[in-house]
Protein backbone atom coordinates (compact mmCIF):
# COMPACT_ATOMS: atom_id res chain seq x y z
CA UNK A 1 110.74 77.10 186.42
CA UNK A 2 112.31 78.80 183.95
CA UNK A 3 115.97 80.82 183.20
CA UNK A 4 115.39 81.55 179.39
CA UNK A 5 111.22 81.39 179.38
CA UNK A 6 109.86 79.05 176.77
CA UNK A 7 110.66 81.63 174.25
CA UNK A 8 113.03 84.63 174.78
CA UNK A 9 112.78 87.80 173.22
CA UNK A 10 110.97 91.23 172.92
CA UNK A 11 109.22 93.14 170.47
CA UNK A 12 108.09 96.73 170.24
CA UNK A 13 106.06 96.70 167.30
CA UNK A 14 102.62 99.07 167.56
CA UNK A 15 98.78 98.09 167.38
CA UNK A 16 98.13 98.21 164.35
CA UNK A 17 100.74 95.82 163.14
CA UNK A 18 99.78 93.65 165.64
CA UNK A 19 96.05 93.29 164.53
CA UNK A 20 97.19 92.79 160.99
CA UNK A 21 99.58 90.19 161.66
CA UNK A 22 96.52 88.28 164.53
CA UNK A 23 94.30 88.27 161.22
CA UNK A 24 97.20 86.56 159.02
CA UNK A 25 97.92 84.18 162.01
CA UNK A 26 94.39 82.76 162.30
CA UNK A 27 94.42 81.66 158.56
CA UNK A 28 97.92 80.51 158.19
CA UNK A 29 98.17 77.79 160.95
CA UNK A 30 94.51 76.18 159.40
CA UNK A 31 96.34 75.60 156.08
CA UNK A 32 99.83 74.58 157.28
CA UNK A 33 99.02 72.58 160.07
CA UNK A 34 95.11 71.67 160.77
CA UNK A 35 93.55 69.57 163.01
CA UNK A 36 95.07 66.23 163.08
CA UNK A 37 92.43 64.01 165.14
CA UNK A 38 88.29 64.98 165.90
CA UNK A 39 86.72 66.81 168.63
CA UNK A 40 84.83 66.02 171.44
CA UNK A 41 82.55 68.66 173.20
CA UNK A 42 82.42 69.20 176.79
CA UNK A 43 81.25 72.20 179.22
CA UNK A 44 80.63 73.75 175.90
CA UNK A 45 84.00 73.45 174.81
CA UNK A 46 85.14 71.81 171.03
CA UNK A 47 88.48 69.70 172.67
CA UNK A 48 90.80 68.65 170.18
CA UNK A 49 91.94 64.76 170.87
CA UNK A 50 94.00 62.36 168.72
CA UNK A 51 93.21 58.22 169.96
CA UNK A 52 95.59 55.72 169.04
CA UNK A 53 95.75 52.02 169.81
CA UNK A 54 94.14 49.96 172.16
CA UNK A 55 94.19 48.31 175.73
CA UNK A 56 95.12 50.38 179.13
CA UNK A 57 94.38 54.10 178.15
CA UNK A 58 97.13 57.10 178.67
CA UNK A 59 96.43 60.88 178.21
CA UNK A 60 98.62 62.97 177.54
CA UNK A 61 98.87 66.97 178.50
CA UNK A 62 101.43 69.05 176.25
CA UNK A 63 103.50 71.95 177.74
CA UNK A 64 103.24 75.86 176.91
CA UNK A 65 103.68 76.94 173.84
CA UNK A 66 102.73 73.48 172.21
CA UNK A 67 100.09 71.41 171.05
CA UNK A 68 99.28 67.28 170.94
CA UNK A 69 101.58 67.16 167.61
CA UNK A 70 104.41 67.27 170.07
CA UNK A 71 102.92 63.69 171.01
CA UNK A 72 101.95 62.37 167.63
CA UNK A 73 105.34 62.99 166.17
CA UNK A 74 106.29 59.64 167.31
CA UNK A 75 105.46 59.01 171.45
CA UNK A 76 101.48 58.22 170.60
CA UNK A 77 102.62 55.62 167.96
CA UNK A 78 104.94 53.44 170.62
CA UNK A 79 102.33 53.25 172.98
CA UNK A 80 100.12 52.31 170.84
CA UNK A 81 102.79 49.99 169.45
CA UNK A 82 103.08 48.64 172.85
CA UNK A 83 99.91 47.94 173.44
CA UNK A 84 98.17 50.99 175.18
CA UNK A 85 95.75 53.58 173.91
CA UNK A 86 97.40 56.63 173.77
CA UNK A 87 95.17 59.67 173.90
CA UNK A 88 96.55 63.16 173.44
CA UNK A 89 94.72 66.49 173.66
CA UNK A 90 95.23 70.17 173.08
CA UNK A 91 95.10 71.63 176.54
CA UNK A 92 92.46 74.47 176.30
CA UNK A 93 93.48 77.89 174.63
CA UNK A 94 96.09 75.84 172.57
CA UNK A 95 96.46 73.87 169.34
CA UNK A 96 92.34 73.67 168.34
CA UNK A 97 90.94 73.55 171.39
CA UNK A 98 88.57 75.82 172.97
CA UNK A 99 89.09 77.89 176.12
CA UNK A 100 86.95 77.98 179.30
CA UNK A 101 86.03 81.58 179.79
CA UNK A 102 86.62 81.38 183.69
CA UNK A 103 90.08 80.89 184.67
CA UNK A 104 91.30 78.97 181.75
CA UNK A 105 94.48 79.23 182.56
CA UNK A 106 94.44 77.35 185.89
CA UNK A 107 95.70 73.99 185.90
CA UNK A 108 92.61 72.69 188.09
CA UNK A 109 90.17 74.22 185.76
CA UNK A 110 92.42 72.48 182.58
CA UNK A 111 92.49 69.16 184.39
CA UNK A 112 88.65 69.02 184.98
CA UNK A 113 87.38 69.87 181.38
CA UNK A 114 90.02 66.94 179.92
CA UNK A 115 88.84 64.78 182.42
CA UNK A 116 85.36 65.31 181.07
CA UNK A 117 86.73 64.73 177.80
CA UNK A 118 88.22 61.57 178.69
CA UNK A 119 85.19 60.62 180.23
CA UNK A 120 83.24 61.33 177.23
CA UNK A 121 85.80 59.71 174.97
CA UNK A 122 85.27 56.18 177.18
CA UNK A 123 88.35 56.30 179.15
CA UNK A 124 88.66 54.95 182.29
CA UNK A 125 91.67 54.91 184.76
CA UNK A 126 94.14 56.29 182.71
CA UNK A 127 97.97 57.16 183.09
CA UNK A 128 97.90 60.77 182.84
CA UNK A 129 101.48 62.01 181.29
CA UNK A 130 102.16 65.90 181.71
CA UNK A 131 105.24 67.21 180.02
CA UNK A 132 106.35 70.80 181.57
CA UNK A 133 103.52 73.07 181.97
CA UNK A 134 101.17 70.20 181.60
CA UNK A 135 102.82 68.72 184.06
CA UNK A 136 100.87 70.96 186.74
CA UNK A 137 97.80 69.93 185.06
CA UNK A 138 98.56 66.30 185.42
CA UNK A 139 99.04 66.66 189.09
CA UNK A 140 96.06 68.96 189.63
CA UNK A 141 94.02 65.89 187.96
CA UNK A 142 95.47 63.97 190.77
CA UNK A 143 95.01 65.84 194.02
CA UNK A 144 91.11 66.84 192.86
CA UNK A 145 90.32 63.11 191.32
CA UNK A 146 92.59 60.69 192.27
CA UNK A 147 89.67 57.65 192.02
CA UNK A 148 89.97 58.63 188.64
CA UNK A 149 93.39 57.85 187.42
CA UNK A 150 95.47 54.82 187.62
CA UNK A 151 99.02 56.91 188.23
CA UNK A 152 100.49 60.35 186.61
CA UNK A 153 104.12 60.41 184.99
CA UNK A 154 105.57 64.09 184.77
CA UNK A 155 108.04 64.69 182.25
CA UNK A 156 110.00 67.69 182.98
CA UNK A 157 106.93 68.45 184.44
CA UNK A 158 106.61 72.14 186.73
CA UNK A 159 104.48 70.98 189.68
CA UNK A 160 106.17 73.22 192.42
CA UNK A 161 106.37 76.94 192.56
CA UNK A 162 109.21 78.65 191.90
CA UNK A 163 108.91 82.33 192.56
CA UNK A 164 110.80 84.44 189.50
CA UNK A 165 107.72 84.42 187.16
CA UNK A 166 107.94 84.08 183.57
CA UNK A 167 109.53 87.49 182.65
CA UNK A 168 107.89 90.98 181.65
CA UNK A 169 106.89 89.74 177.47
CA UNK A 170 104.54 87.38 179.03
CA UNK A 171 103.22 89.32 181.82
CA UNK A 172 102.64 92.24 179.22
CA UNK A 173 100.70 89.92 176.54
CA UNK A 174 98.77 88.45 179.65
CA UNK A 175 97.11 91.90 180.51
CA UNK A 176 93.61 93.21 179.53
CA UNK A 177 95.08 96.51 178.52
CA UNK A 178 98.26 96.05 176.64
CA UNK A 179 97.50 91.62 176.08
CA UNK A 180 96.26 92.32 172.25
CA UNK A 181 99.13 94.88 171.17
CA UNK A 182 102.01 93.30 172.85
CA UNK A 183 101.07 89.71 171.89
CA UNK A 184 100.64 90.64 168.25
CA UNK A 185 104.41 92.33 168.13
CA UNK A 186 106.05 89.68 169.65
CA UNK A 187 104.34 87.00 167.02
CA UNK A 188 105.57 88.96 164.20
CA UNK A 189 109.15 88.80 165.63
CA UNK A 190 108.81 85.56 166.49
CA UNK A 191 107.57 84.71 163.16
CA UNK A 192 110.11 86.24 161.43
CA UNK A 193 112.84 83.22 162.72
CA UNK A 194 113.61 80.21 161.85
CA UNK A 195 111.44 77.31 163.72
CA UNK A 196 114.39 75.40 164.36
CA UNK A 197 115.89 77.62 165.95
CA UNK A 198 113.18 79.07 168.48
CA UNK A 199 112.97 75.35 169.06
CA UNK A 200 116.57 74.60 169.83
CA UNK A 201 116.43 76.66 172.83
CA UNK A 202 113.86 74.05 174.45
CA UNK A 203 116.03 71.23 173.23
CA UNK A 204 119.39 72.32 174.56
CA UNK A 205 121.85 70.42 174.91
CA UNK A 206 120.22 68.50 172.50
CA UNK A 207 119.23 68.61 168.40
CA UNK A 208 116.02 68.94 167.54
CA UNK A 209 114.86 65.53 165.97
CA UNK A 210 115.10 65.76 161.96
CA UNK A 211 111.41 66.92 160.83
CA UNK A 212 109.79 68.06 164.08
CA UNK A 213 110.32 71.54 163.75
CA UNK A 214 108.14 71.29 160.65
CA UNK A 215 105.48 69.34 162.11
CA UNK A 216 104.86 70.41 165.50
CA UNK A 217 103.08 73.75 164.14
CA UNK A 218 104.87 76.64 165.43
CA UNK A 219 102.53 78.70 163.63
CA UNK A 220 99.51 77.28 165.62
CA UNK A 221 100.93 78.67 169.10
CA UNK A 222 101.77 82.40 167.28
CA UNK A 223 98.38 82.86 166.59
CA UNK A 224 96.85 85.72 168.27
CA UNK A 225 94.60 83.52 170.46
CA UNK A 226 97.12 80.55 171.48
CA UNK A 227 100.15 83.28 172.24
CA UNK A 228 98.11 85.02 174.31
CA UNK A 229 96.11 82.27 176.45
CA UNK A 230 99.72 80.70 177.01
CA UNK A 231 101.06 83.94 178.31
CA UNK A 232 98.01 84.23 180.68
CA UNK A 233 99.08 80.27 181.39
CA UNK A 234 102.78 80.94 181.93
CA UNK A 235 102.31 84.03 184.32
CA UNK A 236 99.31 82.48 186.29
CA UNK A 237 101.17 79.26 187.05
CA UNK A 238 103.63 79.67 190.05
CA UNK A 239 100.77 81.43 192.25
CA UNK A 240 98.12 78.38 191.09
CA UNK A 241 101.29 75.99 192.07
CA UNK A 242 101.49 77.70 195.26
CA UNK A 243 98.33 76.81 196.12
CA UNK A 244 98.58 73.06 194.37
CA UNK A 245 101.25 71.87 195.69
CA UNK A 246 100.52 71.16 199.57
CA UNK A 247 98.37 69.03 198.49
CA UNK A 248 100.70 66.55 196.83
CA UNK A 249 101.96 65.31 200.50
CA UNK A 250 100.39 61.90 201.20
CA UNK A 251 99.27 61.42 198.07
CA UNK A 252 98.34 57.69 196.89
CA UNK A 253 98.12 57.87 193.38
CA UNK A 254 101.31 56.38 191.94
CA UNK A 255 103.25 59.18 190.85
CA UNK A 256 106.77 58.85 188.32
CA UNK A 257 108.58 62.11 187.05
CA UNK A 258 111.90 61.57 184.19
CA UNK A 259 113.79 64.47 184.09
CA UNK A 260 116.59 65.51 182.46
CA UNK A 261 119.57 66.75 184.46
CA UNK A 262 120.46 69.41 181.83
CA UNK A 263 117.47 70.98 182.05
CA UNK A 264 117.47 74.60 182.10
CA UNK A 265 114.07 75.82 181.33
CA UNK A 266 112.26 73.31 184.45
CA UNK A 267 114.58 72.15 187.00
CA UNK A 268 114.41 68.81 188.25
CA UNK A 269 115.89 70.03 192.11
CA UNK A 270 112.50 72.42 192.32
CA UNK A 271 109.97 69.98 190.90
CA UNK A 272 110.58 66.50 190.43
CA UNK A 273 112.56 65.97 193.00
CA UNK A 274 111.05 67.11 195.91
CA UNK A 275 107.31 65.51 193.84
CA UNK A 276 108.30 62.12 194.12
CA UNK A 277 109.48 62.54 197.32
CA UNK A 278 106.28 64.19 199.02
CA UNK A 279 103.94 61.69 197.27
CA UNK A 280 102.84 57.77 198.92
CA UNK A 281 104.79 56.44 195.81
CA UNK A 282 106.63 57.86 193.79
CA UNK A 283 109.61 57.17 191.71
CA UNK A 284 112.22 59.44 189.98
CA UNK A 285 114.19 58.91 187.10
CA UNK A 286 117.01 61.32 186.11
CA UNK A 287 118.63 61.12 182.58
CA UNK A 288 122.29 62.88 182.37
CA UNK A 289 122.64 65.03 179.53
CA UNK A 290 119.36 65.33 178.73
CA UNK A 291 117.26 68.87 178.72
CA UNK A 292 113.78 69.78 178.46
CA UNK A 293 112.48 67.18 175.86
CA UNK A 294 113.14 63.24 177.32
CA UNK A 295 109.87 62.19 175.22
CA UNK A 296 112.46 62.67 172.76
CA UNK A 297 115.62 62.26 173.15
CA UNK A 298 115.19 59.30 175.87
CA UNK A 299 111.76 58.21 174.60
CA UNK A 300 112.47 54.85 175.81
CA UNK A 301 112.68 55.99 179.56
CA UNK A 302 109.36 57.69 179.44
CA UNK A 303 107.69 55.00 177.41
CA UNK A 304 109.05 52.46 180.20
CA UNK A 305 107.84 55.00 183.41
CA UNK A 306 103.88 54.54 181.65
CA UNK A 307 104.03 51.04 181.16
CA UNK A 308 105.47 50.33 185.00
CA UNK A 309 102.16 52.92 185.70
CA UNK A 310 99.96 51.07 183.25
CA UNK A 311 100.97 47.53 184.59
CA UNK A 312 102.46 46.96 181.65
């Protein structure tokens, strides 16, 4: 999945700094960059959700490290521009939403409490879009409910294992022993850079669209919480897509991936490729020059893969 990881880096920072700097993170991230849409309770659960628009519904699943602002900074508006209701969430553990305490990190588990949410939210047959990480969750929605979707579109999404794992900062932050300590460190380092250019990493080859790195709330995936339920989601994922992705063969539900064919951090060979190709129907779109981001940089190529889905 990965050469870099989502964010590169390591920290050796103690305890102590770490639990200072988890009690700044929690308040800083509720005055910079608060919830943007309502909530929606399920299993328990408060789920974060922005709706926009109306007519044929699409959800939309954000990759690690993120939250639904990276769809609200302009791909939720031309949908709904075009006609659709565009429905994004913050996966569980991230942005503001609440984490399941049983194997939150597994795709399956992820899929099922958004599909409740959809559910509970009125939507029926949706496109589901998955960009990188929530790209497994979009196809796990698939193989365990496929009556309940009208097609998935992955977006540089991983849906195939890959078998390096996500290097030894995330596997540390993941654990029960060291997870707290090793989290907190890294945050402060992290914290200590520039947003745009943690972000440029993710974008390369390409710029960083002028005001995103402000909006998208990097401070919202360094809190103590967020870091730490995406490290448990980063080093969980290749075994859960082990076990996922067999079931992908044969699969009805109309299935599109855009990918971009400078992408270093997901690589279209090991996922997308081989995804459309195991599936009833799929199609594949590959964009040259183009990294980790198309909802950006080719926005128009994504927003023209969920209107084909939503018969549109």
């Amino acid at each position: 999945m990965t050469r870099r990881g989502f964010l590169a880096g390591a920290a050796g920072l103690g305890a102590a700094m770490a639990a200072a700097a988890a009690t700044r993170a929690r308040a800083e991230p509720a005055a910079s960059h608060p919830p943007l849409g309502a909530f929606v309770t399920v299993e328990g659960l408060r789920i974060h959700y922005v709706s926009e628009g109306e007519g044929p519904p699409v959800v939309l699943l954000h990759g690690a490290s993120g939250n639904l602002r990276d769809f609200t900074f302009s791909l939720t508006g031309r949908l709904a521009a075009m006609g659709m209701r565009a429905v994004a969430f913050d996966r569980p553990g991230l942005g503001w939403s609440d984490r399941p305490a049983e194997r939150g990190w597994d795709p399956a588990v992820q899929a099922r409490v958004l599909r409740a949410a959809s559910a509970a939210l009125g939507v029926e047959g949706p496109v589901v879009v998955g960009h990188s990480w929530g790209g497994a969750a979009a196809m796990a929605w698939a193989v365990d409910a496929p009556e309940s979707l009208r097609g998935v579109l992955s977006v540089s999404g991983a849906t195939y294992p890959w078998g390096t794992g996500v290097g030894a900062l995330y596997q540390l932050a993941a654990t029960d022993a060291l997870g707290w300590a090793v989290s907190g460190a890294a945050r402060l380092w992290y914290g200590s850079g520039d947003p745009r250019e943690l972000l440029g990493g993710i974008f390369e080859p390409n710029a960083v669209p002028p005001g995103y790195a402000d909006y998208v709330g990097v401070p919202l995936a360094l809190r103590s919480d967020a870091f730490r339920n995406n490290a448990e989601d980063l080093t969980h994922l290749d075994a859960a897509l082990a076990a996922q992705a067999p079931r992908y063969r044969g699969l009805k539900v109309p299935v599109e991936a855009v990918h971009g064919l400078a992408d270093e951090t997901v690589w279209a060979s090991v996922h997308s490729e081989p995804l459309t190709s195991d599936v009833a129907h799929g199609r594949l779109t590959l964009l040259e020059g183009v990294g980790h981001m198309p909802h950006h940089v080719r926005e128009d190529a994504v927003t023209a893969a969920v209107a084909r889905l939503a018969g549109r």
